[in-house]
Each structure stands twice: as C-alpha cells, then as structure tokens.
C-alpha atoms as a PDB file:
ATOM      1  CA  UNK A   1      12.142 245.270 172.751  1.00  0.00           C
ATOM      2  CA  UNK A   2      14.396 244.711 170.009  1.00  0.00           C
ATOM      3  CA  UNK A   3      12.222 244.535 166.833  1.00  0.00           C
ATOM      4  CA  UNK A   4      13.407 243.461 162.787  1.00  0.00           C
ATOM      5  CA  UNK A   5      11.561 244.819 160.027  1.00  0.00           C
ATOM      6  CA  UNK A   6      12.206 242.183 157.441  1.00  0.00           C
ATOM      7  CA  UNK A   7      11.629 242.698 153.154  1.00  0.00           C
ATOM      8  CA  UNK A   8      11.633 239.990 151.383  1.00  0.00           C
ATOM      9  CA  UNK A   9      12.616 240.435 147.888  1.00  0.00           C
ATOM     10  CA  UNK A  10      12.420 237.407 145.461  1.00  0.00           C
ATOM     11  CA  UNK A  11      13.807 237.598 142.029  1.00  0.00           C
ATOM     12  CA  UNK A  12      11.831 235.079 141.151  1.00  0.00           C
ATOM     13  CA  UNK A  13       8.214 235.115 140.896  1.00  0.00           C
ATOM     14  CA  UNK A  14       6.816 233.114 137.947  1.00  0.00           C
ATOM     15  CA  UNK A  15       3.974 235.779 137.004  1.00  0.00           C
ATOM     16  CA  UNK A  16       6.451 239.071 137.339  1.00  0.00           C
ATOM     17  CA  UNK A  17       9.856 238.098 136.878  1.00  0.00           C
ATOM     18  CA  UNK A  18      12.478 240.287 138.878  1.00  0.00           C
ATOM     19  CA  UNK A  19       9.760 242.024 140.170  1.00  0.00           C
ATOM     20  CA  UNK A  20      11.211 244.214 142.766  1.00  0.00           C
ATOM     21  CA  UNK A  21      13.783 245.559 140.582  1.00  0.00           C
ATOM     22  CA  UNK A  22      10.442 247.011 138.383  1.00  0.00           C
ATOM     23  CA  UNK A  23      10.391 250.657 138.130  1.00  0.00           C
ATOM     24  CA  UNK A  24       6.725 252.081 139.166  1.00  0.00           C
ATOM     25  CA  UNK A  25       6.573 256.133 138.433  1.00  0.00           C
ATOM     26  CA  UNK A  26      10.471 256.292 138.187  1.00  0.00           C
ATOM     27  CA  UNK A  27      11.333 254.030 141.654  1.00  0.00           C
ATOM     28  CA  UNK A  28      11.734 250.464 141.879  1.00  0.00           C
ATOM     29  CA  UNK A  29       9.027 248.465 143.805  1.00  0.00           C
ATOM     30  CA  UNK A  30      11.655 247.444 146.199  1.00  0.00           C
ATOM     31  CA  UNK A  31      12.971 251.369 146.899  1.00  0.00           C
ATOM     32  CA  UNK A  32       8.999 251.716 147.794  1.00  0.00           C
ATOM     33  CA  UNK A  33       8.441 249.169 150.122  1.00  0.00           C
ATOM     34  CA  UNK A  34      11.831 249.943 151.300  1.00  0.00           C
ATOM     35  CA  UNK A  35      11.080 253.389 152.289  1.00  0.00           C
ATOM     36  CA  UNK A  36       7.917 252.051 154.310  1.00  0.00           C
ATOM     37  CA  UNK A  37      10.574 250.007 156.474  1.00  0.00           C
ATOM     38  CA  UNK A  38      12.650 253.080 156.645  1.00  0.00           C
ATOM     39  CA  UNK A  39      10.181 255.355 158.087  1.00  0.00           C
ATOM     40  CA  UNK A  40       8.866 253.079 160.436  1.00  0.00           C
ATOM     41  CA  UNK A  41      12.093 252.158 162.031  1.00  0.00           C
ATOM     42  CA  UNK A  42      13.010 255.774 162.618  1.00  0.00           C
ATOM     43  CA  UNK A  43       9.520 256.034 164.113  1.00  0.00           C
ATOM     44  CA  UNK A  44       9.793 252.987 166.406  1.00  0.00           C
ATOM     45  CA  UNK A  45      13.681 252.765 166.433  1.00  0.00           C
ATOM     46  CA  UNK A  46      13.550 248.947 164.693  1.00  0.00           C
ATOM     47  CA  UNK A  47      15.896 247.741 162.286  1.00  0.00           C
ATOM     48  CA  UNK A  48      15.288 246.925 158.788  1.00  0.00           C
ATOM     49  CA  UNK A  49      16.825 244.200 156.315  1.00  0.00           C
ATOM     50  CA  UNK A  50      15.694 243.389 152.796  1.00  0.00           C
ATOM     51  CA  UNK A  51      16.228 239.473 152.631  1.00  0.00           C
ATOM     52  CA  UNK A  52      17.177 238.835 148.916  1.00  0.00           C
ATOM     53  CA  UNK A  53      17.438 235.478 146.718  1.00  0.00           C
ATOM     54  CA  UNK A  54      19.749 237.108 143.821  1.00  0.00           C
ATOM     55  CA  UNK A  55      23.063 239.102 143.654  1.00  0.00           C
ATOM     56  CA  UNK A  56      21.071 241.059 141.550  1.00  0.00           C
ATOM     57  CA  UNK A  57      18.730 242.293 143.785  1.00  0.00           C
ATOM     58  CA  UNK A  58      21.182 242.730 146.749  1.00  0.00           C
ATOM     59  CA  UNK A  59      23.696 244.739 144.071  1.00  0.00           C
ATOM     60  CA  UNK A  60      19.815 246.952 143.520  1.00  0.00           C
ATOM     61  CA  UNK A  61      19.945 246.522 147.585  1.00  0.00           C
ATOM     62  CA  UNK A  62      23.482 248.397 147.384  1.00  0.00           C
ATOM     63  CA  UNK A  63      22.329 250.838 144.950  1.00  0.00           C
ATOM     64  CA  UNK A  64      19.760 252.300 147.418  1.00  0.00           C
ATOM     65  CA  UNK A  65      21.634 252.402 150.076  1.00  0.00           C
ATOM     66  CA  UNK A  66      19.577 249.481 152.727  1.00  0.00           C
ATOM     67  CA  UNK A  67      21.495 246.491 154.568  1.00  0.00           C
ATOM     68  CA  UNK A  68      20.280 242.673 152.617  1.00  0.00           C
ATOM     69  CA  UNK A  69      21.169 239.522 153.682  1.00  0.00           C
ATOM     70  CA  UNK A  70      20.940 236.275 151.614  1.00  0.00           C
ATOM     71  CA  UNK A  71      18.698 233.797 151.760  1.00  0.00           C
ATOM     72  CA  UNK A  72      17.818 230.011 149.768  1.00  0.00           C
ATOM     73  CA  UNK A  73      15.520 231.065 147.166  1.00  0.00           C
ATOM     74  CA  UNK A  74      13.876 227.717 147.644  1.00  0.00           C
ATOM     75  CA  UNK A  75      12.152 228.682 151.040  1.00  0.00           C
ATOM     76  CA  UNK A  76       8.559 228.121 150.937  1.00  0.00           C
ATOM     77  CA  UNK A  77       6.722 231.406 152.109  1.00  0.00           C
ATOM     78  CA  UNK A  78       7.749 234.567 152.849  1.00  0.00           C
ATOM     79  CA  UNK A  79       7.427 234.131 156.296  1.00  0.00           C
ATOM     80  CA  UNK A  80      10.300 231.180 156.271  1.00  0.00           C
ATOM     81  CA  UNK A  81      12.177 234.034 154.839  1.00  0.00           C
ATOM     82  CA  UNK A  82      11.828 236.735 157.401  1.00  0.00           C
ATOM     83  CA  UNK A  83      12.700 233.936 160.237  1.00  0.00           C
ATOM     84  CA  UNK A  84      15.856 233.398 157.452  1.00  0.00           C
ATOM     85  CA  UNK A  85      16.790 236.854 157.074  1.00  0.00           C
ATOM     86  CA  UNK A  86      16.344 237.423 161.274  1.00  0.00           C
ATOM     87  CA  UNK A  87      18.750 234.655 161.849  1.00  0.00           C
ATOM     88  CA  UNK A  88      21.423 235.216 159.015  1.00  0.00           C
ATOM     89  CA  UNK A  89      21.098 239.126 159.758  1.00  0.00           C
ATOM     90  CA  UNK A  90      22.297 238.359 163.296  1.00  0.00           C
ATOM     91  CA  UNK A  91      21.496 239.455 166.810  1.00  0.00           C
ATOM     92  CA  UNK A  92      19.218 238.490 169.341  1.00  0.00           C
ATOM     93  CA  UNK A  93      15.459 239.661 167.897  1.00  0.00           C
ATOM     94  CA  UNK A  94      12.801 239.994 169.903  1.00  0.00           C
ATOM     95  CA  UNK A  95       9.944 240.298 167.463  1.00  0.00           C
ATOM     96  CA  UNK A  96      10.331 240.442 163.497  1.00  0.00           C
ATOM     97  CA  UNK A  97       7.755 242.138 161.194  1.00  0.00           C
ATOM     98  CA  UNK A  98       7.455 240.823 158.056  1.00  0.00           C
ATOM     99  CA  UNK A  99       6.735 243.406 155.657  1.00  0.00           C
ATOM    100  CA  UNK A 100       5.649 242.109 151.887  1.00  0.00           C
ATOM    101  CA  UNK A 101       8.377 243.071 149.459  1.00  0.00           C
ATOM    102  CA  UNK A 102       5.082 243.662 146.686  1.00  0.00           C
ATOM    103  CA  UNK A 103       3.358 246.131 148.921  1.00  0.00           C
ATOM    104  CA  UNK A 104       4.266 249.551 147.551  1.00  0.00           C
ATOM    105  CA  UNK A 105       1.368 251.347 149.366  1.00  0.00           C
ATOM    106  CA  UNK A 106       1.326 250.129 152.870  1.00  0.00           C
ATOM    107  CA  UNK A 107       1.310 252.811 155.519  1.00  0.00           C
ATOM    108  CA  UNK A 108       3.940 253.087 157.794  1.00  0.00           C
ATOM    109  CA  UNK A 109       1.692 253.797 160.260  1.00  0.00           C
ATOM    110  CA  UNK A 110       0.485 250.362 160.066  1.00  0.00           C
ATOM    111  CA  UNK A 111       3.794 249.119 160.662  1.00  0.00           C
ATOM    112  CA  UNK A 112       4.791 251.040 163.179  1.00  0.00           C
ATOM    113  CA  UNK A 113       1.074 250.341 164.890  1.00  0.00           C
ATOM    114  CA  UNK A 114       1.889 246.479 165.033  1.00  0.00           C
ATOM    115  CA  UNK A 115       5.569 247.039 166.415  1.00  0.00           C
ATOM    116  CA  UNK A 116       3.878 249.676 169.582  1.00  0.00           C
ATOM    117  CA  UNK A 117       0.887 247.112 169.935  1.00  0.00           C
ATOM    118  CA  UNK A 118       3.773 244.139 170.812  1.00  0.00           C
ATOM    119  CA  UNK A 119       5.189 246.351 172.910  1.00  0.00           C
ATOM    120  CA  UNK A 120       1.663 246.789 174.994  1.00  0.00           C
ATOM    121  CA  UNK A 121       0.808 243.498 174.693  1.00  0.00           C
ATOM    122  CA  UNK A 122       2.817 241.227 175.976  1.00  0.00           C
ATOM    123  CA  UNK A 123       0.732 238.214 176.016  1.00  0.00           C
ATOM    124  CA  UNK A 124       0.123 238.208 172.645  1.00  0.00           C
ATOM    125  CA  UNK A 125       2.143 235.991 169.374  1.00  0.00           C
ATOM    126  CA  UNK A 126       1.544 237.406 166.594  1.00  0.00           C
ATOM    127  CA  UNK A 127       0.073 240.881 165.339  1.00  0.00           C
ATOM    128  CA  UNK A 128      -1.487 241.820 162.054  1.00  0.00           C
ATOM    129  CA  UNK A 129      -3.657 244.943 161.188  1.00  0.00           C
ATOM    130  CA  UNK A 130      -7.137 244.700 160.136  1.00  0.00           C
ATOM    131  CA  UNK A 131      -9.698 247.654 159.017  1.00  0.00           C
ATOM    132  CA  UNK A 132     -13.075 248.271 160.211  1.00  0.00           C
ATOM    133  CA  UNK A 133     -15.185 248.446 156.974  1.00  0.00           C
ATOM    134  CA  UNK A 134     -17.971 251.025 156.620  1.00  0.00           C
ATOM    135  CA  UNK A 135     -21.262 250.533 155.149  1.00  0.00           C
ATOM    136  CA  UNK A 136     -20.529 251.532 151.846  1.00  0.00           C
ATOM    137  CA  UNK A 137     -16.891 249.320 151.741  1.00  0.00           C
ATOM    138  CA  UNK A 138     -18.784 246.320 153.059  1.00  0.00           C
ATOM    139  CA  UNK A 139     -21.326 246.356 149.791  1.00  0.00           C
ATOM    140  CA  UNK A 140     -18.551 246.689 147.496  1.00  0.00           C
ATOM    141  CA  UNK A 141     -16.102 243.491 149.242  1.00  0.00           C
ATOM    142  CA  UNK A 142     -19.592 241.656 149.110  1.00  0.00           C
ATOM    143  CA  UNK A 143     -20.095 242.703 145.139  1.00  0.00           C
ATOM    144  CA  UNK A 144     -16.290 241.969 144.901  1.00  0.00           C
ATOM    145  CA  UNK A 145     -16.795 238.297 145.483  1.00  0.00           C
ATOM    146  CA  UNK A 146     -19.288 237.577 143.640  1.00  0.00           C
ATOM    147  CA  UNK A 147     -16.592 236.903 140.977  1.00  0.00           C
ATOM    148  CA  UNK A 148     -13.836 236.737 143.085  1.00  0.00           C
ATOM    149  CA  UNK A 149     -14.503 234.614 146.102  1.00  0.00           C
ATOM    150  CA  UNK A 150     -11.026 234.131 147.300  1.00  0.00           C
ATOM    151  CA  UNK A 151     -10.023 237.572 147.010  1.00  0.00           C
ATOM    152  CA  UNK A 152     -10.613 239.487 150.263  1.00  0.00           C
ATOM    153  CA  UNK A 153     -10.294 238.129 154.479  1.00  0.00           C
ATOM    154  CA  UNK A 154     -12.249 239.326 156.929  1.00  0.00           C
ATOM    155  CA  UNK A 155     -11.436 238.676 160.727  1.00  0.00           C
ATOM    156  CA  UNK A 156     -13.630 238.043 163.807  1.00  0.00           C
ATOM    157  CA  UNK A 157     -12.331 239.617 166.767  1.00  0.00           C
ATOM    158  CA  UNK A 158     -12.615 240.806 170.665  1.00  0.00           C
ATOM    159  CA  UNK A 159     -12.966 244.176 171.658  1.00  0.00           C
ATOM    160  CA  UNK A 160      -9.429 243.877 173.051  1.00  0.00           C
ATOM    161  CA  UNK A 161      -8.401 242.914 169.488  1.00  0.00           C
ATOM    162  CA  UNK A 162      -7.740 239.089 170.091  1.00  0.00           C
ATOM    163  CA  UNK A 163      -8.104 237.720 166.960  1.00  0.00           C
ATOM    164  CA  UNK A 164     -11.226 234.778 167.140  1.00  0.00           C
ATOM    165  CA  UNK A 165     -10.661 234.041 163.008  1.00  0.00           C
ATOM    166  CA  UNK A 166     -10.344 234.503 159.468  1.00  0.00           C
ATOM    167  CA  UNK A 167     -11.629 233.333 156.504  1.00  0.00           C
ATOM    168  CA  UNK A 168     -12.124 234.161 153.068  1.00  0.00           C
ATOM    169  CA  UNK A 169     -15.877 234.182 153.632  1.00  0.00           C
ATOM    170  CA  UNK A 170     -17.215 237.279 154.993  1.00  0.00           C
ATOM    171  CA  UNK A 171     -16.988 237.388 159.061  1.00  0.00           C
ATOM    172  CA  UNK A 172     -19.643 237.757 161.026  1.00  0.00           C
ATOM    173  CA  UNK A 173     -22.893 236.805 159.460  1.00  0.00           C
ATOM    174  CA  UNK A 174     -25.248 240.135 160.705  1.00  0.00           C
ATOM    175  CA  UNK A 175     -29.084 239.431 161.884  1.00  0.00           C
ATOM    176  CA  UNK A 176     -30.608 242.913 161.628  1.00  0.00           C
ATOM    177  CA  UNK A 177     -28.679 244.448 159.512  1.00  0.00           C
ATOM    178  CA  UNK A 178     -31.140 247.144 158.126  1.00  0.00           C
ATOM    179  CA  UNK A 179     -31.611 248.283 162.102  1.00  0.00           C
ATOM    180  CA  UNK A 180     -27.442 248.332 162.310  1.00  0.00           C
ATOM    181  CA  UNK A 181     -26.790 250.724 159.435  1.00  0.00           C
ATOM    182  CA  UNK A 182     -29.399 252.904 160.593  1.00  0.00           C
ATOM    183  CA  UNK A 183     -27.674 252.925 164.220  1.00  0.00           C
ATOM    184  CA  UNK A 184     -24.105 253.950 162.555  1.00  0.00           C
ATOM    185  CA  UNK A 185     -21.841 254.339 159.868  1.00  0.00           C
ATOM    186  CA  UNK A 186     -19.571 251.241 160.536  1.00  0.00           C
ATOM    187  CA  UNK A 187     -20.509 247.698 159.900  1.00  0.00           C
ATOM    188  CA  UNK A 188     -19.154 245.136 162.233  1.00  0.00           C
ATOM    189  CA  UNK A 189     -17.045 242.877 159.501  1.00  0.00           C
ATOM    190  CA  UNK A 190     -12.762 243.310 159.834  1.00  0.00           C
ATOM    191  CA  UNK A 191     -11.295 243.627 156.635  1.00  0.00           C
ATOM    192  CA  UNK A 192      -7.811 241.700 157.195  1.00  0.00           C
ATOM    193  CA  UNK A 193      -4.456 243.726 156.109  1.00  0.00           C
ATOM    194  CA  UNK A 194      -1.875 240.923 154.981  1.00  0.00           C
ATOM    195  CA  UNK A 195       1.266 242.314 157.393  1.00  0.00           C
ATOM    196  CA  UNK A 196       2.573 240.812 160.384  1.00  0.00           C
ATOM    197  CA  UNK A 197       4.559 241.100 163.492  1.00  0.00           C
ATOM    198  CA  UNK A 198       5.735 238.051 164.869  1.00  0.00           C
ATOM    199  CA  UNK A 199       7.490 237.289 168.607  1.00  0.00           C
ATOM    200  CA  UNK A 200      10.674 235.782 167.163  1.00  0.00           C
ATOM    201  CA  UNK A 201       9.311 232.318 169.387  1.00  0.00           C
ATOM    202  CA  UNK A 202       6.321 232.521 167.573  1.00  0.00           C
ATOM    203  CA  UNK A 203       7.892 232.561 164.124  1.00  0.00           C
ATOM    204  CA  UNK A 204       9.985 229.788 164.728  1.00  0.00           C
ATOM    205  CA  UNK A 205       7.073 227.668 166.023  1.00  0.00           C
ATOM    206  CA  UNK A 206       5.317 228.487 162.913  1.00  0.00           C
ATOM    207  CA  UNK A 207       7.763 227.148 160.530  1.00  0.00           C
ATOM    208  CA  UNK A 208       8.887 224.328 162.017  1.00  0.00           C
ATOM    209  CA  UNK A 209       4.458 223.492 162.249  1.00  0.00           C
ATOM    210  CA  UNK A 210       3.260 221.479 159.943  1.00  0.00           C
ATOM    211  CA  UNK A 211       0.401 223.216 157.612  1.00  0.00           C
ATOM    212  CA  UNK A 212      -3.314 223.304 159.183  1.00  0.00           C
ATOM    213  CA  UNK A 213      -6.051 221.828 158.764  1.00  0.00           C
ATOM    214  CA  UNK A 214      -7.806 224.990 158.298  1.00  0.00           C
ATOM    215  CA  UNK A 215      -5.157 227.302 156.745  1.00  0.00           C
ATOM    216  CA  UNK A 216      -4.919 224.328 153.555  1.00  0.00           C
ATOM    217  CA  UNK A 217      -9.108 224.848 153.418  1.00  0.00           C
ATOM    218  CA  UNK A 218      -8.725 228.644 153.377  1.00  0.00           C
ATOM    219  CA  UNK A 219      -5.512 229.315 151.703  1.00  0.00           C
ATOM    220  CA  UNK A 220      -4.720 231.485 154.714  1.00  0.00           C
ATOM    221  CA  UNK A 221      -1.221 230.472 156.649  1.00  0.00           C
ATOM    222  CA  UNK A 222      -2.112 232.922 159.532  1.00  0.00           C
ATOM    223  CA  UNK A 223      -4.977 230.125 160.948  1.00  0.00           C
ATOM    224  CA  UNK A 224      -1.564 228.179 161.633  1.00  0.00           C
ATOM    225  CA  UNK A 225      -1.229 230.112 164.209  1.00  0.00           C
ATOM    226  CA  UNK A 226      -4.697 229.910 166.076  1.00  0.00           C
ATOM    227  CA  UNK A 227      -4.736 225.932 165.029  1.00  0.00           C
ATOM    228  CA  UNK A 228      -1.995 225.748 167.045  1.00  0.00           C
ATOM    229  CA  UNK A 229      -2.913 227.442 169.871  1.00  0.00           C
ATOM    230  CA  UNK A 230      -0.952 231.025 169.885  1.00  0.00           C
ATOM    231  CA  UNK A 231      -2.995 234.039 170.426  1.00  0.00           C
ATOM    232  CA  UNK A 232      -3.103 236.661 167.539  1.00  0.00           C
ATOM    233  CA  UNK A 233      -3.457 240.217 167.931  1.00  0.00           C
ATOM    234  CA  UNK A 234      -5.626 242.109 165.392  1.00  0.00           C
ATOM    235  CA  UNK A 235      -4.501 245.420 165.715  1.00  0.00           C
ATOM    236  CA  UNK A 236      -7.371 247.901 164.139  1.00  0.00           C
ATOM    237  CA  UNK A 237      -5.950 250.798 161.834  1.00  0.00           C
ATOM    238  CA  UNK A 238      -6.943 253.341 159.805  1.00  0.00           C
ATOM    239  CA  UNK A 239      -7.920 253.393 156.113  1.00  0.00           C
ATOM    240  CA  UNK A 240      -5.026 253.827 153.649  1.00  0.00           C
ATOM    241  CA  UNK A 241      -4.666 257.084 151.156  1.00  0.00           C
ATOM    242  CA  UNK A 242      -4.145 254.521 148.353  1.00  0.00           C
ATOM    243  CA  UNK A 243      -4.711 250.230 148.808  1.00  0.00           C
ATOM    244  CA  UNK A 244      -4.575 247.515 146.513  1.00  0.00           C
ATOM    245  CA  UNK A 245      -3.685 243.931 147.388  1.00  0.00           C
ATOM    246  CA  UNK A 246      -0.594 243.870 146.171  1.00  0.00           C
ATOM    247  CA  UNK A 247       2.068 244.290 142.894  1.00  0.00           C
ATOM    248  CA  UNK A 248       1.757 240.407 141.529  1.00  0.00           C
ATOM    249  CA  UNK A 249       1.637 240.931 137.993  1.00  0.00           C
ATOM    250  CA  UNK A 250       3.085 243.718 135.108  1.00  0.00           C
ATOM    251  CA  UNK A 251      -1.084 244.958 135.051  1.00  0.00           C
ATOM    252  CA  UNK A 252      -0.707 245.704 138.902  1.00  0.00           C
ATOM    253  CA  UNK A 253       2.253 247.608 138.415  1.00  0.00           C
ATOM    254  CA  UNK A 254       0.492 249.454 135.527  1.00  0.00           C
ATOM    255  CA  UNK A 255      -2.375 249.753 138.355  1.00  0.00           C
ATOM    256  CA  UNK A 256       0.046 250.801 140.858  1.00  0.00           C
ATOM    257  CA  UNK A 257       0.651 253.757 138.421  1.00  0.00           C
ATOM    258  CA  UNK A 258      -2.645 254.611 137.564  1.00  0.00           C
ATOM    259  CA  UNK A 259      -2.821 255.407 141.256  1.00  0.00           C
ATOM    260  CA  UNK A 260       0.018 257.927 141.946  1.00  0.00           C
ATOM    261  CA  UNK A 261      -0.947 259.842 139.055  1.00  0.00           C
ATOM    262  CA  UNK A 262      -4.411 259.880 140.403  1.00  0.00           C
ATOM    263  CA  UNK A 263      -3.815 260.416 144.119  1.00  0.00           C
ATOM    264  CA  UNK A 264       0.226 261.638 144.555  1.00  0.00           C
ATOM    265  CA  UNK A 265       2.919 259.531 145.541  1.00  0.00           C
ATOM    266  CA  UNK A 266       3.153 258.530 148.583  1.00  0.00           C
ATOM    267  CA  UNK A 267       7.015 257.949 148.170  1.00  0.00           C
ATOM    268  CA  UNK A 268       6.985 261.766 148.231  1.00  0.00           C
ATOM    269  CA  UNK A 269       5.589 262.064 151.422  1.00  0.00           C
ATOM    270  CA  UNK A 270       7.387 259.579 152.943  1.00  0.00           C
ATOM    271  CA  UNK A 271      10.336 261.836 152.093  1.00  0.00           C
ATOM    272  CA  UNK A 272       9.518 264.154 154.500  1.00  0.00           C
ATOM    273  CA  UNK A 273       9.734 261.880 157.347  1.00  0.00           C
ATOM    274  CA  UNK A 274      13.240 260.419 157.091  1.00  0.00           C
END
C-alpha cells in the first residue's frame, strides 16, 4: 500500500497569522508537526509532504530540510488540501493521511496506528483515531461543556471499530451508570482524535460531495462521509503524554509552552527515533 502523509501549512489563518512559521520552545510549529510525519513514515515506510500556500513557508519548508508542494490558498478545508498536495506531489497514492499542520503534540503512534489499520482493513474508507475515556476524563469533558458545548466529539462505535457516529453531544447516553463505574474503570463514551487516513477514492469522493445535512448541524465534515454512505474506521489508541486541541491562537502557543516545560518535549524524544 502506498500511503502519503500530508501537512498542511497555511500562512494564513486570520486568528494566528503565519502560524506555522511560530517558534514554540525554540522550534517552529511546523518543524513539530513535521517531525510527527517524519517518524511515522520511517515507522510505516509512507511518504510525507508539507502542502504550503506561501513561498514563505515552503523557503521555512527548505530550511528544515522536508519535500512541500504548492497549493491555492483559497481551498476550503484542509482536507481539499491534502487531496491537492497528493495530486500535485505526484504518484499513484493509495491512501493519504492528513495530518493537521497545528497539531504539535500528536503521537506518532497514532499516525502510524491509522496507516497499519488501512492496511488490515481493507473494506474500510476512511480511518480516524478515537480514545476510550475513563471515569474520571468523562466528568471533566462533561464539566468542559457546560461552557463550551462545541468543544469536544465523541464517537459511537462497533466492537470491530466501525464508526456508527459523531457528534458534539456526548455519545452514548448511559442507563445505569452508577452500576457501570462500579464494574470498571472505563466508561463507554469515544473521545474523537481530529486525524485522518483517507483511501485516496474516498478523498476524492469527499470533495467533490456536496456538504451534509448533518456535518452543517454539527460542524463536523467527517459525517460527510457516513451521509454518504462510506464506512469509517475508528481506530482506538492510547492516551497522549501531552493533548490539547490544537495551536489556533498566540494563547495556545503560549499553552503549548506551558506544557513542555511542565512535561518535556516531546520533539526530544522524537529525536531518538529518526
């Protein structure tokens, strides 16, 4: 299976401009995510490409030594660009993972998880990771959203990990809860992690789909794919060393920092893998 790892990088974000060129503890974000891709494609022997919208982030691109590509800046989702930066790249793709260009801490694990799970299930579309929360994790996403109701998807799934739904509203209601936590320390709700793994047919389905009912009601551009019939693969993984949604904002990057210097840098330790 020939399999992309794909960074998009825009230049352009209205809350954080030329975010990935943003230095958090000494690296740019970009460097970061990039040595996620790295270490996962020595791991699973993928490629990687960071698709840029600027000369000035494929000149950063140059600087740290990983392949770019161009693409319009105007593309509507991140997920237009990976099927972009697959295409303009070149060569015949079998699957493309998209991995967020403002997701300094995701494990590579988790992307090398998704690229193995395609390569077991071949009946699936699409793969994404999700997170089985414990008790404990379950009372704080509930306390969470009490203020912040959009922040936070949860996925119903089979035991096989065939993906059922998501939404924004926490998945599955429980009858007998008390009885459940006494039974065991996990709850049954699927925290969703926002990566994914795409067959390259799937991809190009899903961008050339109009938007969904459901994924305009829930914000949430994965439903596309179960609107539309494709079958998703929620591929359960373990708990990050360090998580937060994602770099959006100069406070997150400030965030971002607070967390190394709390827990190490995981940049570091990725080191030791390549």
């Amino acid at each position: 299976m020939k399999a992309l790892i794909t960074v998009p990088a825009r230049i352009g974000s209205t809350r954080f401009p030329k975010k990935p060129l943003h230095l958090i503890n000494g690296r740019s974000l970009l460097a970061r995510v990039v040595q996620v891709a790295t270490v996962a494609a020595k791991q699973t022997g993928a490629e990687c490409v960071v698709a840029v919208d600027h000369s000035e982030v494929a000149e950063h691109c140059e600087q740290i030594g990983v392949r770019w590509v161009m693409t319009d800046p105007d593309l509507p989702s991140g997920t237009d660009r990976a099927l972009a930066a697959a295409r303009a790249f070149g060569g015949e793709w079998d699957f493309v993972l998209n991995l967020q260009g403002d997701a300094p801490f995701t494990p590579a694990e988790h992307v090398s998880v998704l690229i193995e799970a395609a390569k077991a299930a071949p009946q699936a579309d699409v793969f994404t990771p999700v997170i089985r929360l414990d008790w404990d994790a379950l009372d704080q996403l509930r306390a969470h959203k009490v203020d912040h109701p959009f922040s936070g998807t949860t996925c119903v799934r089979a035991d096989d990990g065939r993906a059922f739904w998501f939404s924004k509203n926490i998945l599955p209601a429980i009858r007998g809860e008390e009885r459940l936590r006494g039974e065991g320390a996990l709850s049954p709700v699927f925290r969703h992690i926002g990566l994914y793994g795409y067959r390259m047919r799937a991809l190009e389905a899903f961008c050339s789909a109009p938007v969904g009912t459901y994924e305009k009601l829930e914000g949430l551009e994965q439903l596309r794919f179960l609107e539309n019939g494709m079958h998703v693969h929620a591929a359960e993984v373990a708990v990050p060393k360090l998580s937060m949604s994602g770099v959006d904002t100069p406070a997150d990057a400030a965030l971002a920092e607070e967390l190394i210097a709390r827990h190490g840098d995981p940049y570091l330790d990725l080191e030791k893998l390549l």
